[in-house]
C-alpha atoms as a PDB file:
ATOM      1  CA  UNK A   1      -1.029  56.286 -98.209  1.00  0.00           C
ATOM      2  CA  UNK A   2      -1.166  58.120 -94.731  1.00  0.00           C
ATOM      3  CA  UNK A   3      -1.530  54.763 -91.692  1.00  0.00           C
ATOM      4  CA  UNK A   4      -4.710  55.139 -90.913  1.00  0.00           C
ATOM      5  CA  UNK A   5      -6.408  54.569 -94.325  1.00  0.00           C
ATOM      6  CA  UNK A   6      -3.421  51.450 -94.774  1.00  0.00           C
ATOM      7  CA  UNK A   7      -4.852  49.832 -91.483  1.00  0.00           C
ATOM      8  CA  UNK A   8      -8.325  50.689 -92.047  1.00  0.00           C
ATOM      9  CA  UNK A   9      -8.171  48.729 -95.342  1.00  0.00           C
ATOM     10  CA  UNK A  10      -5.949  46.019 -93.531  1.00  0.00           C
ATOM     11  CA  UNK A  11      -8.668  45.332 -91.150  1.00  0.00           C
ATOM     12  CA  UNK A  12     -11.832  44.943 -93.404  1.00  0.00           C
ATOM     13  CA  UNK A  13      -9.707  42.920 -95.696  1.00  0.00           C
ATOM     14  CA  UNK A  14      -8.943  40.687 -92.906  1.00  0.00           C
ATOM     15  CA  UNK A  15     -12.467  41.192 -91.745  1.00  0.00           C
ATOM     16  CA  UNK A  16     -13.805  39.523 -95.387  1.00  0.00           C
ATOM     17  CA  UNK A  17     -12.103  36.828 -95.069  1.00  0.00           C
ATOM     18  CA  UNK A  18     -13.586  35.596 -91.560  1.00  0.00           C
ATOM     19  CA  UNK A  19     -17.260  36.275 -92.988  1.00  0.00           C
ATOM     20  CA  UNK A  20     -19.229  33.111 -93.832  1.00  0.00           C
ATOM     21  CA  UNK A  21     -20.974  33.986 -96.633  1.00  0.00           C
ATOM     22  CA  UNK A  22     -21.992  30.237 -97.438  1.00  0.00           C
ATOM     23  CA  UNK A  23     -23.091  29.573 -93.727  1.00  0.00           C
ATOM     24  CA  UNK A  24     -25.625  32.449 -93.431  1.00  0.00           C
ATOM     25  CA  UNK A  25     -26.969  32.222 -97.111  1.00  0.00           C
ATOM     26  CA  UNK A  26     -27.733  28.331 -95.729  1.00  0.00           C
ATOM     27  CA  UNK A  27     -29.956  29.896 -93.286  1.00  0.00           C
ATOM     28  CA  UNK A  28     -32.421  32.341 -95.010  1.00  0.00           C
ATOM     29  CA  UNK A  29     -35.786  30.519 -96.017  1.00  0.00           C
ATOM     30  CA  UNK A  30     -37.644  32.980 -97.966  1.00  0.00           C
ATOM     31  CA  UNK A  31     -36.557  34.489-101.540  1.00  0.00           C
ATOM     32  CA  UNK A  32     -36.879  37.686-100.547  1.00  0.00           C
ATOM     33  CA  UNK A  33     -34.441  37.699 -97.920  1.00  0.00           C
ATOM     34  CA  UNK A  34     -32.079  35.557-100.377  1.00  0.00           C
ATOM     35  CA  UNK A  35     -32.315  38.033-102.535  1.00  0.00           C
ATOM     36  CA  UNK A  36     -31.710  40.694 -99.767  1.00  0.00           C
ATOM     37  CA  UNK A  37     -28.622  38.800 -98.897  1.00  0.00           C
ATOM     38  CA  UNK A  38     -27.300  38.812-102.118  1.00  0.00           C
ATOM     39  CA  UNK A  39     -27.611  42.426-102.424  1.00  0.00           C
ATOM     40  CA  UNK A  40     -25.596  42.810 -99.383  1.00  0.00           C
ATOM     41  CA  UNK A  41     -22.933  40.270-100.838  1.00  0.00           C
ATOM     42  CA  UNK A  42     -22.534  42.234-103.657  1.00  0.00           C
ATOM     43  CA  UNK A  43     -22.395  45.760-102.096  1.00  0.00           C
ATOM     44  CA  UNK A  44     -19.926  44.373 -99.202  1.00  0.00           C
ATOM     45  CA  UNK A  45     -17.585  42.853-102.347  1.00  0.00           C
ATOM     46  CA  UNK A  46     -18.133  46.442-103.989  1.00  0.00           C
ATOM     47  CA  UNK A  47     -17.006  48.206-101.235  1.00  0.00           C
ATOM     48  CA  UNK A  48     -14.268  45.965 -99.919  1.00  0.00           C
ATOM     49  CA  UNK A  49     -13.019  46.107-103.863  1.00  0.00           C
ATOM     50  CA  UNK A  50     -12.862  49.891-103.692  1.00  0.00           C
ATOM     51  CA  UNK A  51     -10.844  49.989-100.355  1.00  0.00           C
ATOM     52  CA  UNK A  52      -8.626  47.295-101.703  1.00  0.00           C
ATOM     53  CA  UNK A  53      -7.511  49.289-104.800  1.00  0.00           C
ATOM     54  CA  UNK A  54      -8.493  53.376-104.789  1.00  0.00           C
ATOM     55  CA  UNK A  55      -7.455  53.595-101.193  1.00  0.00           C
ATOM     56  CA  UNK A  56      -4.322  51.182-100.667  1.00  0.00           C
ATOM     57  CA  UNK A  57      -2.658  53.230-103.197  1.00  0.00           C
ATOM     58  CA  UNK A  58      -0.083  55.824-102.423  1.00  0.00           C
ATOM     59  CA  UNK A  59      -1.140  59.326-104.263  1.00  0.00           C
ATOM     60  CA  UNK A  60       0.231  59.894-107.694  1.00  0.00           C
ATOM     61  CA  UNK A  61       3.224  63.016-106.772  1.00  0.00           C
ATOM     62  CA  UNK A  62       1.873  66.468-107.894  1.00  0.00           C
ATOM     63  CA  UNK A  63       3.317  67.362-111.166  1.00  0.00           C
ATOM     64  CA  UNK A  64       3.983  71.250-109.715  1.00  0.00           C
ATOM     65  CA  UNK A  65       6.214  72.132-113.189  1.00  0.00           C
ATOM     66  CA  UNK A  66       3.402  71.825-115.511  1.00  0.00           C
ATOM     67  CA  UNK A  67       1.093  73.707-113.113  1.00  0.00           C
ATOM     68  CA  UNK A  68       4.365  76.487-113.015  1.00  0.00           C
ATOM     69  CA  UNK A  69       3.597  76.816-116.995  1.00  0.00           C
ATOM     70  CA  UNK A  70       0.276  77.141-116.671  1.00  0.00           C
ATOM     71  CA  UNK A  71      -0.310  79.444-113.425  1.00  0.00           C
ATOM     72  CA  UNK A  72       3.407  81.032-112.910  1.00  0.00           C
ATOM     73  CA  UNK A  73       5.393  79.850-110.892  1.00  0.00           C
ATOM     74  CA  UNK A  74       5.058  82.617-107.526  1.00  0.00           C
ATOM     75  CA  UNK A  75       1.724  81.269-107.189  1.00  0.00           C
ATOM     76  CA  UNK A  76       2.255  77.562-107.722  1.00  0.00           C
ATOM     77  CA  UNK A  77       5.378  77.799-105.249  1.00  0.00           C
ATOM     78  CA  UNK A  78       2.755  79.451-102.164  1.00  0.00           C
ATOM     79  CA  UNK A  79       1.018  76.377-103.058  1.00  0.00           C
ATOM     80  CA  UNK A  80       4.015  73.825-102.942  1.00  0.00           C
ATOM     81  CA  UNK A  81       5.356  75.814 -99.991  1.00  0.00           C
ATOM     82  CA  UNK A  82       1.834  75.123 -98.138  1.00  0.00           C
ATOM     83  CA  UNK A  83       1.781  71.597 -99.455  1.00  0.00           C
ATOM     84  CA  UNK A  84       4.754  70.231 -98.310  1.00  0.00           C
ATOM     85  CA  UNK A  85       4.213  71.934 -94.886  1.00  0.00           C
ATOM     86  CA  UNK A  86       1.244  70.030 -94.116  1.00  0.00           C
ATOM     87  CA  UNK A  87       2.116  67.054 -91.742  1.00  0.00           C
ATOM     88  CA  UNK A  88      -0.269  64.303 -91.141  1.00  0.00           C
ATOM     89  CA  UNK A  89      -0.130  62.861 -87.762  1.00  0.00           C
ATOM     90  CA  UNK A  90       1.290  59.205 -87.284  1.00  0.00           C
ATOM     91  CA  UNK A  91      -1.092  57.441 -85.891  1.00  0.00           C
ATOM     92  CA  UNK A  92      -0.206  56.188 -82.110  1.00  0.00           C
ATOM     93  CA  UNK A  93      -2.122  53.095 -80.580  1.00  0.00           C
ATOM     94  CA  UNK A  94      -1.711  53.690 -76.842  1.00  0.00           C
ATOM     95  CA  UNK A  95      -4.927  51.340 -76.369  1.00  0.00           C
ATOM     96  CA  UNK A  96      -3.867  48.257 -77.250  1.00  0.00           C
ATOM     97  CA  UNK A  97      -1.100  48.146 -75.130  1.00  0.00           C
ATOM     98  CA  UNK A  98      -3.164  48.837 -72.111  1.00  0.00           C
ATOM     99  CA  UNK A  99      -5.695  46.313 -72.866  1.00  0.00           C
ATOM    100  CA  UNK A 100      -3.651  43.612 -74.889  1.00  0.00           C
ATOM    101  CA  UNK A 101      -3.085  41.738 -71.473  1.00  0.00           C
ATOM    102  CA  UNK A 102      -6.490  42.057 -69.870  1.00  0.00           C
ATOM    103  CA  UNK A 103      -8.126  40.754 -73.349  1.00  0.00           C
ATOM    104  CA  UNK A 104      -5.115  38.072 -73.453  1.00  0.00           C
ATOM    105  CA  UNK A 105      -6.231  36.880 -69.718  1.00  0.00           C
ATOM    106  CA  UNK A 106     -10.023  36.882 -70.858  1.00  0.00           C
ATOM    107  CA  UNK A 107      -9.134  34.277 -73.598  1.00  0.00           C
ATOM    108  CA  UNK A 108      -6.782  31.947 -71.081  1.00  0.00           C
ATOM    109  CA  UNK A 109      -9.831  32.072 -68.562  1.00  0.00           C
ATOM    110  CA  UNK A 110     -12.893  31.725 -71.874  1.00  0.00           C
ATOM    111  CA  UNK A 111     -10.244  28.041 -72.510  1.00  0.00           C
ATOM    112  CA  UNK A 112     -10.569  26.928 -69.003  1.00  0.00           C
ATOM    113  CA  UNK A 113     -14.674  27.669 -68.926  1.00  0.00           C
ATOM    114  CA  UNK A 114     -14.819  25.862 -71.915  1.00  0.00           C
ATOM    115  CA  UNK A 115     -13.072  22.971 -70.631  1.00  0.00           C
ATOM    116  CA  UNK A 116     -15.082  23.217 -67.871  1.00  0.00           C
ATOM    117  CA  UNK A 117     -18.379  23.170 -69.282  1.00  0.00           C
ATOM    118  CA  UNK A 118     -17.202  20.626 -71.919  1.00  0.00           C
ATOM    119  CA  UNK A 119     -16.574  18.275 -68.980  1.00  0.00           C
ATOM    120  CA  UNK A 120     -19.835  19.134 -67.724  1.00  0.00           C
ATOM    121  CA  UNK A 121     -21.317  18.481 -70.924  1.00  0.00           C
ATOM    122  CA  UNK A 122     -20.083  14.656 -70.959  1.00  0.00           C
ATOM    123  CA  UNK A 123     -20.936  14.439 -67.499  1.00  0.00           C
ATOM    124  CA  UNK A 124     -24.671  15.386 -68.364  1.00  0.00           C
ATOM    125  CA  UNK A 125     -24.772  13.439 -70.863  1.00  0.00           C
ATOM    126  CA  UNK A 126     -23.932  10.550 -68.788  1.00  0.00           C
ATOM    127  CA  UNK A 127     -26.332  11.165 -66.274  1.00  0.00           C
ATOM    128  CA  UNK A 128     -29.215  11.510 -69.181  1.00  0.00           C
ATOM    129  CA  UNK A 129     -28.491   8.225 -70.239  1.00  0.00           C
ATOM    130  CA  UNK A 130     -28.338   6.774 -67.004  1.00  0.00           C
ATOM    131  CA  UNK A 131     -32.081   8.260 -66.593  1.00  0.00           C
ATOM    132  CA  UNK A 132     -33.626   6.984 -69.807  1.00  0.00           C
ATOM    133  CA  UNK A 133     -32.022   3.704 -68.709  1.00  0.00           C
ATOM    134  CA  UNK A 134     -33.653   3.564 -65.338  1.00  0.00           C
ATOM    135  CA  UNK A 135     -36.746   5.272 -66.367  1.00  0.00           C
ATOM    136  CA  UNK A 136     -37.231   2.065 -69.392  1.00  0.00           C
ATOM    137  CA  UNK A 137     -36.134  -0.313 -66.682  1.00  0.00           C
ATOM    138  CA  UNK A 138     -37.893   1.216 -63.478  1.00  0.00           C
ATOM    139  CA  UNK A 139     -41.189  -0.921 -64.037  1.00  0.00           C
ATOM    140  CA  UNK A 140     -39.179  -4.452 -63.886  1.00  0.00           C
ATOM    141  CA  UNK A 141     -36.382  -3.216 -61.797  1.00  0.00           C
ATOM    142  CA  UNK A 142     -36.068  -5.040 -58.287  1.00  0.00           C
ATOM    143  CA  UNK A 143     -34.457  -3.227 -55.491  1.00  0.00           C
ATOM    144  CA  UNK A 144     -31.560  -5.365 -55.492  1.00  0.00           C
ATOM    145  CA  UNK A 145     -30.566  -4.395 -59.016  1.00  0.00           C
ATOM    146  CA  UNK A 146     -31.532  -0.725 -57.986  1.00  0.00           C
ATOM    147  CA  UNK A 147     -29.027  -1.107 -55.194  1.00  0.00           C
ATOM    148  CA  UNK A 148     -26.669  -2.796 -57.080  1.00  0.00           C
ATOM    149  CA  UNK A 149     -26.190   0.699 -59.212  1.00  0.00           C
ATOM    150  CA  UNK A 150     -26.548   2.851 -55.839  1.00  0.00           C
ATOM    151  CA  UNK A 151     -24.403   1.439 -53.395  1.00  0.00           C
ATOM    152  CA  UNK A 152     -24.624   4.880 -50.979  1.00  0.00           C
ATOM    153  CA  UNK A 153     -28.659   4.492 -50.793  1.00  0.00           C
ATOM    154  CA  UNK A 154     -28.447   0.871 -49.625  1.00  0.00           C
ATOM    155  CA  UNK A 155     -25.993   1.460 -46.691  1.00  0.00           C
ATOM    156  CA  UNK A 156     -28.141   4.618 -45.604  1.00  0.00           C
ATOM    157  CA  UNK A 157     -31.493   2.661 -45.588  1.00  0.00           C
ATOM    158  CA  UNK A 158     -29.359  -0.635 -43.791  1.00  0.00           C
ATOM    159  CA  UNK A 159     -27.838   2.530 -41.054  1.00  0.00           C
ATOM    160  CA  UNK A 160     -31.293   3.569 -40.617  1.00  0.00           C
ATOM    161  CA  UNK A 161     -32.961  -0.018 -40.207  1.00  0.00           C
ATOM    162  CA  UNK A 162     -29.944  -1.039 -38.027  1.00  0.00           C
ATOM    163  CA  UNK A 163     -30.411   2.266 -35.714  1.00  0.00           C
ATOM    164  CA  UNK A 164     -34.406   1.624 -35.579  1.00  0.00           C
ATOM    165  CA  UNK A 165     -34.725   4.917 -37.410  1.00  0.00           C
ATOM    166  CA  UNK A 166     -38.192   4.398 -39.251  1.00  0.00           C
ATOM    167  CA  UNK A 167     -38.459   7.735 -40.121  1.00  0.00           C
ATOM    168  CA  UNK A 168     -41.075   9.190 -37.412  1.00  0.00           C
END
């Protein structure tokens, strides 16, 4: 089997694995589109079973004496002559080298904005809670206990009270 077809068939194997059949079937609602999804199940599996054996196959060798009997054997040798000529080109990646690193340095920076925004995240989180605390407590909260959680508003309105800074 030339390299092409071999990777070709390589890739949507590896490609059927990663699918998550069970995942997306979870999320149709109606029976028509179950039954849509089924029908592309079993066509994907079809086809993916036909790359997996006609094409990952090497071809049978061409039996050239028993074509010799049959056509003579000037003819048949053109034809062998011809055949064995042919070369199929190797194929050459000269992509992948030149954008292996960049896509490598995309992934190290998509980990660091993850951990970023997962950090975020909890820190959110935090401050949500700390809101639906203070908005159940606001209505019996003294200023004191406000204060008592917000240190840096306290010593602003004391600096502006000690200053005479009313505001006007």
């Amino acid at each position: 089997m030339s390299g092409t077809g071999k990777k070709v068939v390589d890739v949507a194997f590896k490609a059927s694995k990663n699918i998550d059949w069970e995942g997306m079937a979870k999320l149709l609602v109606s029976d028509e589109a179950r039954k849509e999804f089924a029908t592309l199940r079993r066509t994907f599996d079809e086809v993916n079973s036909t790359l997996q054996t006609k094409f990952s196959q090497e071809p049978e060798p061409i039996d050239w004496e028993y074509y010799r009997k049959g056509i003579g054997s000037r003819l048949v040798d053109m034809y062998k002559e011809a055949y064995d000529s042919v070369e199929i080109p190797k194929f050459v990646d000269t992509v992948t080298p030149q954008y292996k690193p960049k896509f490598d340095a995309l992934l190290v920076e998509l980990k660091e904005a993850e951990e970023k925004s997962l950090k975020e995240s909890e820190r959110l989180e935090k401050e949500i809670a700390e809101v639906q605390e203070l908005k159940q407590k606001i209505s019996t909260m003294t200023a004191d206990e406000y204060f008592e959680k917000h240190p840096e508003l306290k010593k602003k309105f004391d600096d502006e009270i000690r200053n005479d800074n009313w505001g006007y």
